[in-house]
N, C-alpha and C. Protein backbone atom coordinates (compact mmCIF):
# COMPACT_ATOMS: atom_id res chain seq x y z
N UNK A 1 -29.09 26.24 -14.71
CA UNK A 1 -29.46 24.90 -15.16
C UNK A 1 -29.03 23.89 -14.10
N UNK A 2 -29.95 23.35 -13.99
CA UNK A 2 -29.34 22.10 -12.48
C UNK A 2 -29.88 20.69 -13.36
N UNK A 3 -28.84 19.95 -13.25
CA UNK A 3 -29.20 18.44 -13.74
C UNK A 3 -29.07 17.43 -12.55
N UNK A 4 -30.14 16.82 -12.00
CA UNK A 4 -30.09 16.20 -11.07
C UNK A 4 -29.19 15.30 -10.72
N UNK A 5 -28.82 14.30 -11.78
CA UNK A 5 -27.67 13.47 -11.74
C UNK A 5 -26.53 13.88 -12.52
N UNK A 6 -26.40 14.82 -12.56
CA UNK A 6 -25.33 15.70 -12.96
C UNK A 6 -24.74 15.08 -14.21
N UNK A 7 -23.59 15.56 -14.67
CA UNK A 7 -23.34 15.09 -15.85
C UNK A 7 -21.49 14.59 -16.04
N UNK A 8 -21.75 13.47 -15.51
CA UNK A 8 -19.80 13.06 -15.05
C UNK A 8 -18.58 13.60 -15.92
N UNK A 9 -19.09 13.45 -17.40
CA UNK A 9 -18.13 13.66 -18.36
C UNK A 9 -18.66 14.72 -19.30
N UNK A 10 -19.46 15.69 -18.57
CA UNK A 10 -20.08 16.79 -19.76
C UNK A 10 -20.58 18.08 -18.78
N UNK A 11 -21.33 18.81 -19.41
CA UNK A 11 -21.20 19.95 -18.66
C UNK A 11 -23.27 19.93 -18.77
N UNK A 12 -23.87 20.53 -17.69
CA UNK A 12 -25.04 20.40 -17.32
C UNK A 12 -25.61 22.43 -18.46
N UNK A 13 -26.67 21.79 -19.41
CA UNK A 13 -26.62 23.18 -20.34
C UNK A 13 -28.28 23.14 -20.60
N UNK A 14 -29.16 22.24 -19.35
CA UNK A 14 -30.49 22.89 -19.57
C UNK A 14 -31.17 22.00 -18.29
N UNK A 15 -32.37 22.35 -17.77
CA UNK A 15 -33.10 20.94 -17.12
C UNK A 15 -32.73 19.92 -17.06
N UNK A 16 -31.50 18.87 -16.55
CA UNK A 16 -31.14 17.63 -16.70
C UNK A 16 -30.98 17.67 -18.37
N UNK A 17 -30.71 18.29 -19.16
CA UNK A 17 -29.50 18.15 -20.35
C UNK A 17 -28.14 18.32 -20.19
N UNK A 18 -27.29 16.95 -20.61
CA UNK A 18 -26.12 17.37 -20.42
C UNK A 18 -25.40 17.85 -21.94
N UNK A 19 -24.14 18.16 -22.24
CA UNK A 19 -23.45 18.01 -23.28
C UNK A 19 -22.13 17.75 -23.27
N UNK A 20 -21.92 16.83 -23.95
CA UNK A 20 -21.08 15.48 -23.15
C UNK A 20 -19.66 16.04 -23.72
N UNK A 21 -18.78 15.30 -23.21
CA UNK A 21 -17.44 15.83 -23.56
C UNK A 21 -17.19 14.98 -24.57
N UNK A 22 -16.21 15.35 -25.91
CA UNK A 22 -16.20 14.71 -26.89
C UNK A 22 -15.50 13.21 -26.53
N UNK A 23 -16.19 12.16 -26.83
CA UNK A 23 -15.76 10.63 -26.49
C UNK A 23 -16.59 9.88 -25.54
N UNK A 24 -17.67 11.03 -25.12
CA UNK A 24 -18.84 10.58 -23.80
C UNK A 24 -19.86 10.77 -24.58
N UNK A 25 -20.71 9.68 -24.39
CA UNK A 25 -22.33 9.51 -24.36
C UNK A 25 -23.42 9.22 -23.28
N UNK A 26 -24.49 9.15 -23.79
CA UNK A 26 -25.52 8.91 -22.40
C UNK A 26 -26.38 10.09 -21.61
N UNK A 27 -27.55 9.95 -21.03
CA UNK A 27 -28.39 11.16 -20.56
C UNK A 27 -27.20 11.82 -19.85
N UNK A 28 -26.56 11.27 -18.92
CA UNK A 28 -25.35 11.71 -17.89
C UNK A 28 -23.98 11.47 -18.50
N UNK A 29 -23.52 11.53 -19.48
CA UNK A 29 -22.29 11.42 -20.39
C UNK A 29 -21.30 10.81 -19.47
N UNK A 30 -22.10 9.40 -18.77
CA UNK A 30 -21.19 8.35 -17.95
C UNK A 30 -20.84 7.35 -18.55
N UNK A 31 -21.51 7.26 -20.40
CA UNK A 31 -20.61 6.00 -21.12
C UNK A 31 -19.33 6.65 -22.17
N UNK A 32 -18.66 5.50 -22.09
CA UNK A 32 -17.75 5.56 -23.05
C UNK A 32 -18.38 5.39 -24.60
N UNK A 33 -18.26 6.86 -25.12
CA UNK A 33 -18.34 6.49 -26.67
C UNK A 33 -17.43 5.77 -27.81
N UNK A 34 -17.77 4.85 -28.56
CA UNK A 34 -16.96 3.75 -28.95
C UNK A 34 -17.22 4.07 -30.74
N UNK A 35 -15.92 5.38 -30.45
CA UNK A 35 -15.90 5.93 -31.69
C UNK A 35 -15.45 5.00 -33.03
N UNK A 36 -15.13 3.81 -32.78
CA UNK A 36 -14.55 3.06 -34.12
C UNK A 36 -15.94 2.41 -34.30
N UNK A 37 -17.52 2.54 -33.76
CA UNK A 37 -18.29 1.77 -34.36
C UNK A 37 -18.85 2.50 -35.32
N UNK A 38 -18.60 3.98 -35.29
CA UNK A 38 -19.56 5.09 -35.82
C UNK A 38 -19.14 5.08 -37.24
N UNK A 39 -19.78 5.85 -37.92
CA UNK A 39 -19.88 6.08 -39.71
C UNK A 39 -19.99 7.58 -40.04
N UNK A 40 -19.01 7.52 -40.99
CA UNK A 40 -17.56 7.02 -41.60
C UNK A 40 -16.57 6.76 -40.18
N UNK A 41 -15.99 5.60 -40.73
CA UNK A 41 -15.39 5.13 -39.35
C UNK A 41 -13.89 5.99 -39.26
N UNK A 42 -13.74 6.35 -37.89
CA UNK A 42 -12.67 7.39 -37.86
C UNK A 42 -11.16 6.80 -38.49
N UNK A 43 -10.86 5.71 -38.36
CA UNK A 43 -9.27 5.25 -38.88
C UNK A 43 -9.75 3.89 -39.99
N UNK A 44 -8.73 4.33 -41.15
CA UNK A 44 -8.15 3.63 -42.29
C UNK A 44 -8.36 2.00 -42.13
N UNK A 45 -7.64 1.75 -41.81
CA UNK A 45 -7.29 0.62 -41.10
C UNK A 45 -7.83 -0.42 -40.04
N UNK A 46 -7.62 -0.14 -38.66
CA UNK A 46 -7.90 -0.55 -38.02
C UNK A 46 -7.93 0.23 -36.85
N UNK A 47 -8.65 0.24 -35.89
CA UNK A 47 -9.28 1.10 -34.33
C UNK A 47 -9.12 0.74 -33.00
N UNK A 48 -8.90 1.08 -32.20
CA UNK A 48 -8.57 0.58 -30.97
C UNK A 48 -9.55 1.68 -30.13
N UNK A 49 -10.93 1.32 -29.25
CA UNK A 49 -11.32 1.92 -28.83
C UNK A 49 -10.44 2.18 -27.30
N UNK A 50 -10.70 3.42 -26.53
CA UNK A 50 -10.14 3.74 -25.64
C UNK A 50 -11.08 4.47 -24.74
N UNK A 51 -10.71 5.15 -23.76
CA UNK A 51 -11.60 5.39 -22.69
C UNK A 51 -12.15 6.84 -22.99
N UNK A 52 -12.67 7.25 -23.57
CA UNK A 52 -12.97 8.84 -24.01
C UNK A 52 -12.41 8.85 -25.01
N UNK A 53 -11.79 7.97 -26.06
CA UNK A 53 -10.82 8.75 -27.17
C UNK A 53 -10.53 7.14 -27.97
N UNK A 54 -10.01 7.07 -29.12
CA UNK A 54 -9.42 5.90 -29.50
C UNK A 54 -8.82 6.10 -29.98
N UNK A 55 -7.84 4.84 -30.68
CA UNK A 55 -6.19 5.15 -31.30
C UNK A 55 -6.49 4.20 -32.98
N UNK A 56 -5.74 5.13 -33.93
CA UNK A 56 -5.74 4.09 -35.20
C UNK A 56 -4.48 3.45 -34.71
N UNK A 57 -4.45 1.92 -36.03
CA UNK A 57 -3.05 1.23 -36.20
C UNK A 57 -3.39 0.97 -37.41
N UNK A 58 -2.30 0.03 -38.33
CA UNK A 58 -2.54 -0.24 -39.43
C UNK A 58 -2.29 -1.89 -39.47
N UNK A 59 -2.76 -2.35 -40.71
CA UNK A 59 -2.63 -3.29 -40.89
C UNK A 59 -1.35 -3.82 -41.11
N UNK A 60 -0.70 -4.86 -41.29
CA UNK A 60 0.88 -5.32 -40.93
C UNK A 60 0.99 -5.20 -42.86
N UNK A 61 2.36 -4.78 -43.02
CA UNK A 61 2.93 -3.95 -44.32
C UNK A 61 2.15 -2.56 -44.61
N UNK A 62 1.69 -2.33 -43.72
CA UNK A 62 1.05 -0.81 -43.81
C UNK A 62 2.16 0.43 -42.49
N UNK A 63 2.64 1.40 -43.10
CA UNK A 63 3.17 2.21 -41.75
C UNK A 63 2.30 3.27 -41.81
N UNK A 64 2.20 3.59 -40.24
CA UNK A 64 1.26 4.77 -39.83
C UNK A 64 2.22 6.09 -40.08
N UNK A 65 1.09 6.69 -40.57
CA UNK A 65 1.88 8.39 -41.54
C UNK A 65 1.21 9.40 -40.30
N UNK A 66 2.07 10.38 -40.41
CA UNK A 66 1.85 12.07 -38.89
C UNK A 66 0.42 12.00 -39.25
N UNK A 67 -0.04 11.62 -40.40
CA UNK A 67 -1.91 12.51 -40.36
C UNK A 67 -2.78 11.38 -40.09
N UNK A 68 -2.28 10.32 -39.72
CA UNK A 68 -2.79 9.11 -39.20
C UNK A 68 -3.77 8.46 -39.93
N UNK A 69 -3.27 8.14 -41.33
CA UNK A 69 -3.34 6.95 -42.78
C UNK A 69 -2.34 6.29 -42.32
N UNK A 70 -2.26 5.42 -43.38
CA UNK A 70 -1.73 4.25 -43.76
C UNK A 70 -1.72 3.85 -45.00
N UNK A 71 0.41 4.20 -45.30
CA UNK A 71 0.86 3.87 -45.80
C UNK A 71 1.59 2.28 -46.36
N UNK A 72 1.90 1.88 -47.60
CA UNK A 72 2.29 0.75 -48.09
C UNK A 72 3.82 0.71 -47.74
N UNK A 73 3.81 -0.34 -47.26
CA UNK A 73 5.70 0.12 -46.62
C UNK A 73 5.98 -1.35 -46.57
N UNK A 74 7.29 -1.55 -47.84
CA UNK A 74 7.52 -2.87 -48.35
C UNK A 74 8.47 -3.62 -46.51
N UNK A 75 9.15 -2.40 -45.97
CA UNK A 75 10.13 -2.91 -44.62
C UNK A 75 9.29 -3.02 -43.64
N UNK A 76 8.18 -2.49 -44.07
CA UNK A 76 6.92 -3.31 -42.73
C UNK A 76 6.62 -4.46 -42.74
N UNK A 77 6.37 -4.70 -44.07
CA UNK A 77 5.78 -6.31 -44.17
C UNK A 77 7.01 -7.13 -43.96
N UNK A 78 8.13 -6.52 -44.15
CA UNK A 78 9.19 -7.82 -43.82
C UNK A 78 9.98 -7.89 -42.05
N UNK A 79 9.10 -6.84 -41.21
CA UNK A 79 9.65 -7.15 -39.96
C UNK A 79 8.19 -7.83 -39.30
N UNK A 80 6.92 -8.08 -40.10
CA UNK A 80 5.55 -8.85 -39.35
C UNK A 80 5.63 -8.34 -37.87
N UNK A 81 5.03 -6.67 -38.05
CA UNK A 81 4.56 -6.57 -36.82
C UNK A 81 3.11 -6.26 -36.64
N UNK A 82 2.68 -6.80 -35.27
CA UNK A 82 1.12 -6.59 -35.01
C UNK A 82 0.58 -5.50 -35.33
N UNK A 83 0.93 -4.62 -34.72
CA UNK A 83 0.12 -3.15 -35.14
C UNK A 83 0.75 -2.20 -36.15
N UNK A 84 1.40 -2.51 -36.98
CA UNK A 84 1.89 -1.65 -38.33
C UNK A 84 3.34 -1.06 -37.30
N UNK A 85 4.00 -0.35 -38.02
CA UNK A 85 5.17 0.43 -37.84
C UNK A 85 5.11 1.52 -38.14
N UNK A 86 6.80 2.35 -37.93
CA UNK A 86 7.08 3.44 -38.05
C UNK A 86 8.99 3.18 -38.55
N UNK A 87 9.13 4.16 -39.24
CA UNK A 87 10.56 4.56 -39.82
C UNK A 87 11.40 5.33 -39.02
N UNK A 88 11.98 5.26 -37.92
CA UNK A 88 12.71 5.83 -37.46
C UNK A 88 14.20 6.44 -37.80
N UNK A 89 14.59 7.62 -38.50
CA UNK A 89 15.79 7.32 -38.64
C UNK A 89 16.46 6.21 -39.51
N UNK A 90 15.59 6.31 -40.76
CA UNK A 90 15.93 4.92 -41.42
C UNK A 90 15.57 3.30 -40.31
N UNK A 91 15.40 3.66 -39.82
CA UNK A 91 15.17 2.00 -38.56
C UNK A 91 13.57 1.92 -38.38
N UNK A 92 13.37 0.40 -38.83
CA UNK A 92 11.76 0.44 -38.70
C UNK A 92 11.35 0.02 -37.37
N UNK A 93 10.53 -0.04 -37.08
CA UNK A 93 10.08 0.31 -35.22
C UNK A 93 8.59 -0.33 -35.48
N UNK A 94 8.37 -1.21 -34.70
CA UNK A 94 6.71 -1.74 -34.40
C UNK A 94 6.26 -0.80 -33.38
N UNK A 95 5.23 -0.44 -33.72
CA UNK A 95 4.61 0.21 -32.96
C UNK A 95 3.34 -0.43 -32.08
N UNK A 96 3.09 0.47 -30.82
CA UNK A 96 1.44 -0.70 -30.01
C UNK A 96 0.72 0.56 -30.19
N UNK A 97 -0.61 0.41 -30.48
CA UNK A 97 -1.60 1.75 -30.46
C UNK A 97 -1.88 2.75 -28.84
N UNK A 98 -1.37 2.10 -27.84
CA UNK A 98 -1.50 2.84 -26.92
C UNK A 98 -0.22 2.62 -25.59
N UNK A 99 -0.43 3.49 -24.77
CA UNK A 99 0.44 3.75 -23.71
C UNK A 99 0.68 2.77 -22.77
N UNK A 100 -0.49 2.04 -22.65
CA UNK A 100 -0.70 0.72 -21.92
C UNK A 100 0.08 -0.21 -22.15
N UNK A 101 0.11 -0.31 -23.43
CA UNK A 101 0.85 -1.45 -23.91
C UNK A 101 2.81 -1.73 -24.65
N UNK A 102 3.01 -2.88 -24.45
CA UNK A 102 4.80 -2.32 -24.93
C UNK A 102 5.02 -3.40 -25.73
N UNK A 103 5.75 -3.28 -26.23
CA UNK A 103 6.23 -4.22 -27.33
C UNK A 103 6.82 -5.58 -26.57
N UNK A 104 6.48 -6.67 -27.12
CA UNK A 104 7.21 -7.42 -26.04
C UNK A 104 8.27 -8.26 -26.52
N UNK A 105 8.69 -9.49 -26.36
CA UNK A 105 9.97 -9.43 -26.32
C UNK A 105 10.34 -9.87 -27.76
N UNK A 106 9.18 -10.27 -28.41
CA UNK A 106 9.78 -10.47 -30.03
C UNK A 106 10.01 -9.32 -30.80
N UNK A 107 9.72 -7.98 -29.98
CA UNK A 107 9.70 -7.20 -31.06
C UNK A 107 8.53 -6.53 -32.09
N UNK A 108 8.18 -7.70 -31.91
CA UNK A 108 6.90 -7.25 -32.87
C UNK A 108 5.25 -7.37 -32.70
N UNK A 109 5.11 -8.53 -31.10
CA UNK A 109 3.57 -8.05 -30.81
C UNK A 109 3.71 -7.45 -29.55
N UNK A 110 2.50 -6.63 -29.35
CA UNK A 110 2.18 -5.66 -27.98
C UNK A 110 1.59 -6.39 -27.17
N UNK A 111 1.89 -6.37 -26.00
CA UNK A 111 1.64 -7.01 -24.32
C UNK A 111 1.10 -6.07 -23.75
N UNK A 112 0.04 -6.21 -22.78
CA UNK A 112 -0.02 -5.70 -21.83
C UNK A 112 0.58 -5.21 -20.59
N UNK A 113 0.43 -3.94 -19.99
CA UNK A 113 1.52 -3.31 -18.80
C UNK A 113 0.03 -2.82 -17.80
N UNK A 114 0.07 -3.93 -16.83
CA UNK A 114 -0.57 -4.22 -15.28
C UNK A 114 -0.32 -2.82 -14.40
N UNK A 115 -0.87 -1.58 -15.51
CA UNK A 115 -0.76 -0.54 -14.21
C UNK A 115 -1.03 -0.79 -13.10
N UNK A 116 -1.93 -1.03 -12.79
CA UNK A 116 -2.61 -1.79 -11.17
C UNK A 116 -1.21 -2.28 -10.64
N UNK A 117 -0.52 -3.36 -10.87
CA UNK A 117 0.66 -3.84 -10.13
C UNK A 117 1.82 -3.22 -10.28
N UNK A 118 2.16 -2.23 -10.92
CA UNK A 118 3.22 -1.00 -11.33
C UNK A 118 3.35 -0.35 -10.54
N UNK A 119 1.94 -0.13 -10.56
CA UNK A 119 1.92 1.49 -9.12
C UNK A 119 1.88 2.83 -10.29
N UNK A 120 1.64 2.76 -11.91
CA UNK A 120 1.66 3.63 -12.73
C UNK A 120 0.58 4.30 -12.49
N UNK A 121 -0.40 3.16 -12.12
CA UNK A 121 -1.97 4.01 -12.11
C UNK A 121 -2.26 4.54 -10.56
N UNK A 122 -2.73 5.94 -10.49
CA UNK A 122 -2.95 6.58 -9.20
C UNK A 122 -4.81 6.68 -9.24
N UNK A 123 -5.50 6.05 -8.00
CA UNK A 123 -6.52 5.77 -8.01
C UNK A 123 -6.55 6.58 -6.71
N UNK A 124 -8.41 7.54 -6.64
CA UNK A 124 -8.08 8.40 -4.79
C UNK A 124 -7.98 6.96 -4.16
N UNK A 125 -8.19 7.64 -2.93
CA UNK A 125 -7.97 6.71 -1.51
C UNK A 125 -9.05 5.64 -1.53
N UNK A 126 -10.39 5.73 -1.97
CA UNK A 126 -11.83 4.87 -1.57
C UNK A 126 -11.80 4.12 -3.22
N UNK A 127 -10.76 4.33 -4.16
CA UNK A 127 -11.34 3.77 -5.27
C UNK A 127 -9.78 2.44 -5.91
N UNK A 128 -10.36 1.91 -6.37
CA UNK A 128 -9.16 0.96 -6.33
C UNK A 128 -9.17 0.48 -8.00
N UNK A 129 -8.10 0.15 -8.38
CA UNK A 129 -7.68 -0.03 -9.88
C UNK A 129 -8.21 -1.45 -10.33
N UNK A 130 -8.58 -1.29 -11.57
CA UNK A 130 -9.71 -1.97 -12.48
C UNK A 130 -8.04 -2.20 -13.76
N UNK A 131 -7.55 -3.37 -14.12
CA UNK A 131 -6.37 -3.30 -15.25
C UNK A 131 -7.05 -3.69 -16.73
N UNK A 132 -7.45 -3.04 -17.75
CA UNK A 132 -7.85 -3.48 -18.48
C UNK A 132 -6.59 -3.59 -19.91
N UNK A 133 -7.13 -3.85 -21.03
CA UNK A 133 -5.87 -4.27 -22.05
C UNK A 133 -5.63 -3.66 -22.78
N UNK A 134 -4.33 -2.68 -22.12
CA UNK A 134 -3.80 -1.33 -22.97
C UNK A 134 -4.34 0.01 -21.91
N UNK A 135 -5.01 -0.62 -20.72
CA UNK A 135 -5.53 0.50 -20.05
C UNK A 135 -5.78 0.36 -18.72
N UNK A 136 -6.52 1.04 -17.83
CA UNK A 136 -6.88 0.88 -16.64
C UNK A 136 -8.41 1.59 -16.18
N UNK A 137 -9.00 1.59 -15.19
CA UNK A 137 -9.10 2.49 -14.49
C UNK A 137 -10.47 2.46 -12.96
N UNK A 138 -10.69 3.45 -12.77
CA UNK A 138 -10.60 3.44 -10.96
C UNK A 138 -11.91 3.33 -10.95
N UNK A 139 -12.29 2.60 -9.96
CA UNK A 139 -13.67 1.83 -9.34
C UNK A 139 -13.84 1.68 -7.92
N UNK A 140 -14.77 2.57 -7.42
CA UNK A 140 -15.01 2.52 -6.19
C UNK A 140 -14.81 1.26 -5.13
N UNK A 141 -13.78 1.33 -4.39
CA UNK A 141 -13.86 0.24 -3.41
C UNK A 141 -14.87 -0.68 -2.81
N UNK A 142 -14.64 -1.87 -2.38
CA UNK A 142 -16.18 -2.84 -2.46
C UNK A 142 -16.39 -2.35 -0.83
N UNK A 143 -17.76 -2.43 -0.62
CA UNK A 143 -18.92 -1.01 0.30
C UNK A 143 -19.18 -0.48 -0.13
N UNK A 144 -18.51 0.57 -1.27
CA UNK A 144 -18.87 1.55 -1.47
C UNK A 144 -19.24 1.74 -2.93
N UNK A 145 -20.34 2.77 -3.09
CA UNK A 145 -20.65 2.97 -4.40
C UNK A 145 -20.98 4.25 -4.69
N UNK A 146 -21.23 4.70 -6.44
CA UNK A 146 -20.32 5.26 -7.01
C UNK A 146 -22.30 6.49 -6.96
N UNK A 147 -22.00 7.79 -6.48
CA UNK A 147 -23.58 8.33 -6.31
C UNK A 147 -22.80 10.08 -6.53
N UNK A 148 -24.33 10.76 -7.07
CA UNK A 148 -23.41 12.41 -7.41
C UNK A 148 -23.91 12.90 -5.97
N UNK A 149 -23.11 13.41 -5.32
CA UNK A 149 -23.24 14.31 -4.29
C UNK A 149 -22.75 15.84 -4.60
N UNK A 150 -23.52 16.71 -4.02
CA UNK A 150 -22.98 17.87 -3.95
C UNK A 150 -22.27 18.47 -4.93
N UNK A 151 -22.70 18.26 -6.41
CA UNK A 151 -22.42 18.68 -7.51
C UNK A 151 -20.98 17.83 -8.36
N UNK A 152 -21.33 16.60 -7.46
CA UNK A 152 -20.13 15.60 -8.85
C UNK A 152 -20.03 14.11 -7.48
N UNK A 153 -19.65 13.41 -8.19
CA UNK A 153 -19.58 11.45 -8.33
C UNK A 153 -18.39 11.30 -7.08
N UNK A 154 -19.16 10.67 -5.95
CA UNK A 154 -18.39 10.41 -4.77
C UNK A 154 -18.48 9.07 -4.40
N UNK A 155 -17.24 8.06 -4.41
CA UNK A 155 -17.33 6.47 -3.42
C UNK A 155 -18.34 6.54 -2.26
N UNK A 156 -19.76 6.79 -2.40
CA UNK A 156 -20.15 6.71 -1.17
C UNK A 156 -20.70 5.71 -0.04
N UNK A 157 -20.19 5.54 0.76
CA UNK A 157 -20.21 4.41 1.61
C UNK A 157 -21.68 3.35 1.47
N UNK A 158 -21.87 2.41 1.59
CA UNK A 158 -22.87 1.30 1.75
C UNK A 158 -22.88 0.95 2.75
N UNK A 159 -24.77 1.59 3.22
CA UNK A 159 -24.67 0.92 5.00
C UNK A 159 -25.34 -0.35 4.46
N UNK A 160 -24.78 -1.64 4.48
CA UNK A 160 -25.46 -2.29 4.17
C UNK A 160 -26.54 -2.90 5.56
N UNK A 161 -26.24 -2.45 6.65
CA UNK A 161 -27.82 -2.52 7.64
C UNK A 161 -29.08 -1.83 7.20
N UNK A 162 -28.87 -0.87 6.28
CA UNK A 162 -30.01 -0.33 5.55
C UNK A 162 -30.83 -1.22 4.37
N UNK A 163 -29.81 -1.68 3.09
CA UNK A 163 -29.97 -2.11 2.28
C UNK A 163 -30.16 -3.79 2.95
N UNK A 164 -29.52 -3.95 3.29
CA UNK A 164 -30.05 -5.54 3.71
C UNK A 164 -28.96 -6.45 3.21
N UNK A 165 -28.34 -5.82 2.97
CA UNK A 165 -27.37 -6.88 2.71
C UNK A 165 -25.96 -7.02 3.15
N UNK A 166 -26.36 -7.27 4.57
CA UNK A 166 -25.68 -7.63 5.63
C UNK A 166 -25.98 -9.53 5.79
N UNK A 167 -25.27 -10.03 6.52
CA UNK A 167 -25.34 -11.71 6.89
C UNK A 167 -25.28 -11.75 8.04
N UNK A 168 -25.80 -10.58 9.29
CA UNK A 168 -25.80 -10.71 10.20
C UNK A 168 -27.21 -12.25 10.96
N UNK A 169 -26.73 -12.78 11.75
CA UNK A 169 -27.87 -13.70 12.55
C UNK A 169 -29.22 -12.90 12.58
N UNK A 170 -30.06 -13.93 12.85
CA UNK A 170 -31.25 -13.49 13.04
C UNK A 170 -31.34 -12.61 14.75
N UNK A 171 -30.92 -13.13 15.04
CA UNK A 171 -30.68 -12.37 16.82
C UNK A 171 -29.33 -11.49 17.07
N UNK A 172 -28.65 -11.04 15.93
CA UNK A 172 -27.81 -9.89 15.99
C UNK A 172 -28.23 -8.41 15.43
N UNK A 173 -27.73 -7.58 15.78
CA UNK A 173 -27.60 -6.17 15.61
C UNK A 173 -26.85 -5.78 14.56
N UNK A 174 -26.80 -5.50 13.71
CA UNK A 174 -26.26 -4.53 11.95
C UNK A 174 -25.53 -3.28 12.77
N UNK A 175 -24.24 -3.21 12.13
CA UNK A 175 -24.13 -2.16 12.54
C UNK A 175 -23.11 -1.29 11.40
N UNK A 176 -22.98 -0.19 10.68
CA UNK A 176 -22.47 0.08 9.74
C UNK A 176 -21.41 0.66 9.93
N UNK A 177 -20.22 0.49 9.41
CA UNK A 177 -18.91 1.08 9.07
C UNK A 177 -18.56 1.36 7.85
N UNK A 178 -17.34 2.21 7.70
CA UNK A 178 -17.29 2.28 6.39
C UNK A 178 -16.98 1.50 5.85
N UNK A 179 -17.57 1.10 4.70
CA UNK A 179 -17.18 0.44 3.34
C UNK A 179 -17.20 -1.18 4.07
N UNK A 180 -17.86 -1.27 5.26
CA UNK A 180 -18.48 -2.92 5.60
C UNK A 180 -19.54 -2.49 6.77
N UNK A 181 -19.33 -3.54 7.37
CA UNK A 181 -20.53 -3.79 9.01
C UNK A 181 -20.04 -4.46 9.99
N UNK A 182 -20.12 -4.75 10.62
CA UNK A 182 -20.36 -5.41 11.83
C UNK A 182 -21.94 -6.17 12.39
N UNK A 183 -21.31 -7.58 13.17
CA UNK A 183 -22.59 -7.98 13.56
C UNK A 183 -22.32 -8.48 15.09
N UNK A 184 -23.50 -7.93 16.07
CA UNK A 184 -22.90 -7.94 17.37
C UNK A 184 -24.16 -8.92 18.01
N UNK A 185 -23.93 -9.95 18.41
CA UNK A 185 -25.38 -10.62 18.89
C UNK A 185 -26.27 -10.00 20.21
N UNK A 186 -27.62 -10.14 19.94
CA UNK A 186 -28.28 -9.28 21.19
C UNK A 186 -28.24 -9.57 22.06
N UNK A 187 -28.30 -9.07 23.61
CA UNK A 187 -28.33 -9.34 25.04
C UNK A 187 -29.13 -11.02 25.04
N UNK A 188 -27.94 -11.67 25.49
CA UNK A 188 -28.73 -12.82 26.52
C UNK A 188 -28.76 -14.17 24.87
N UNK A 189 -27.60 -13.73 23.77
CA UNK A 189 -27.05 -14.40 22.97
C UNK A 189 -25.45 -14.19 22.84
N UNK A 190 -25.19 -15.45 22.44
CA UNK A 190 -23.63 -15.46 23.06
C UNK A 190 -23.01 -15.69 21.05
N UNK A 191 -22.18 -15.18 20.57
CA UNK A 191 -21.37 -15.70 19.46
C UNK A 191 -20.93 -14.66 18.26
N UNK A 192 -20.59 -14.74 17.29
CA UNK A 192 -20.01 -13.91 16.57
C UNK A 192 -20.46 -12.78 16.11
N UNK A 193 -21.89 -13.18 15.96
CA UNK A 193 -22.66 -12.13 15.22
C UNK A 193 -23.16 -12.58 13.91
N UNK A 194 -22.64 -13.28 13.22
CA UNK A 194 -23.19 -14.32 12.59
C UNK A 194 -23.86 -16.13 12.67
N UNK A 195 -23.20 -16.21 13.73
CA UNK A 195 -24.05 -17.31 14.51
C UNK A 195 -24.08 -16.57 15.96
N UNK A 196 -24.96 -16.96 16.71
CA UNK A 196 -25.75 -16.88 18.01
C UNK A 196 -26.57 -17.59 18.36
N UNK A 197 -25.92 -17.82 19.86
CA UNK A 197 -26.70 -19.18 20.50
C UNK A 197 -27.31 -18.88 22.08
């Protein structure tokens, strides 16, 4: 089975059919499925979509139980936290629905944590960090864009002397590098490459 544009987040199982990995949609299972819109909706409460996957929380005086309901919990409602709690050891604990995020300094609502400026998030070499809220993730460096080569999804360079979208002068030369260009003015013009005189 060969699928031409292969299948990013699924496995290729006929003529350009993919079958997507659970939390992926799309001919090429390159979107995020946004399991809290679907029916019966997966959590009690309330949903936090996520990148392939999502997280329940509960509503505030509700604590989140191991099978992931939501329970009536009179010491929840009296510590007012954003995303429901947990009983620790007799000690009640606010909880944030995901990894991204931390409790911040009241205690009781969740903040965002700037993997991008942490250094938590590891992006390859050509792709650079995208910080979103409660999450992150990696996006091909600007030149370059995102194409299936050779059986899966490579940063691949942008000549933009091809595509045209270069700002070289009318009397300069395009010339492509990675992930930019250069503009060199022609014989018997003198200047940057973007102006020439």
């Amino acid at each position: 089975a060969t699928c031409g544009h292969g299948c990013k987040y699924g496995e290729c199982m006929g003529p350009n059919k993919c079958k997507c990995f659970p939390g992926f949609t799309g001919k090429t299972c390159n979107q995020d499925l946004n399991e809290c819109g679907l029916k019966p909706r997966p959590c009690k409460h309330r949903c936090m979509n996520t990148h392939g996957s999502y997280k329940c929380y509960c509503l505030n005086g509700y604590m989140l139980m191991p099978d992931g309901t939501c329970a009536s919990s009179r010491t929840c409602a009296m510590v007012n936290c954003q995303y429901g709690c947990e009983e620790v050891k007799g000690q009640v604990q606010c909880l944030c629905p995901s990894g991204g995020l931390q409790l911040g300094p009241n205690g009781r609502t969740c903040i965002d944590i700037d993997e991008c400026s942490t250094g938590k998030a590891v992006c390859s070499y050509n792709r650079r960090c995208v910080n979103t809220f409660g999450s992150f993730y990696c996006k091909c460096q600007l030149g370059y864009e995102l194409k299936y080569t050779s059986g899966h999804y490579n940063c691949v360079d942008v000549n933009e002397c091809v595509t045209n979208t270069h700002r070289c002068n009318l009397h300069a030369e395009c010339l492509n590098t990675q992930g930019s260009f250069q503009c060199k003015c022609q014989q018997g013009y003198r200047g940057s490459g973007f102006d020439c005189a």
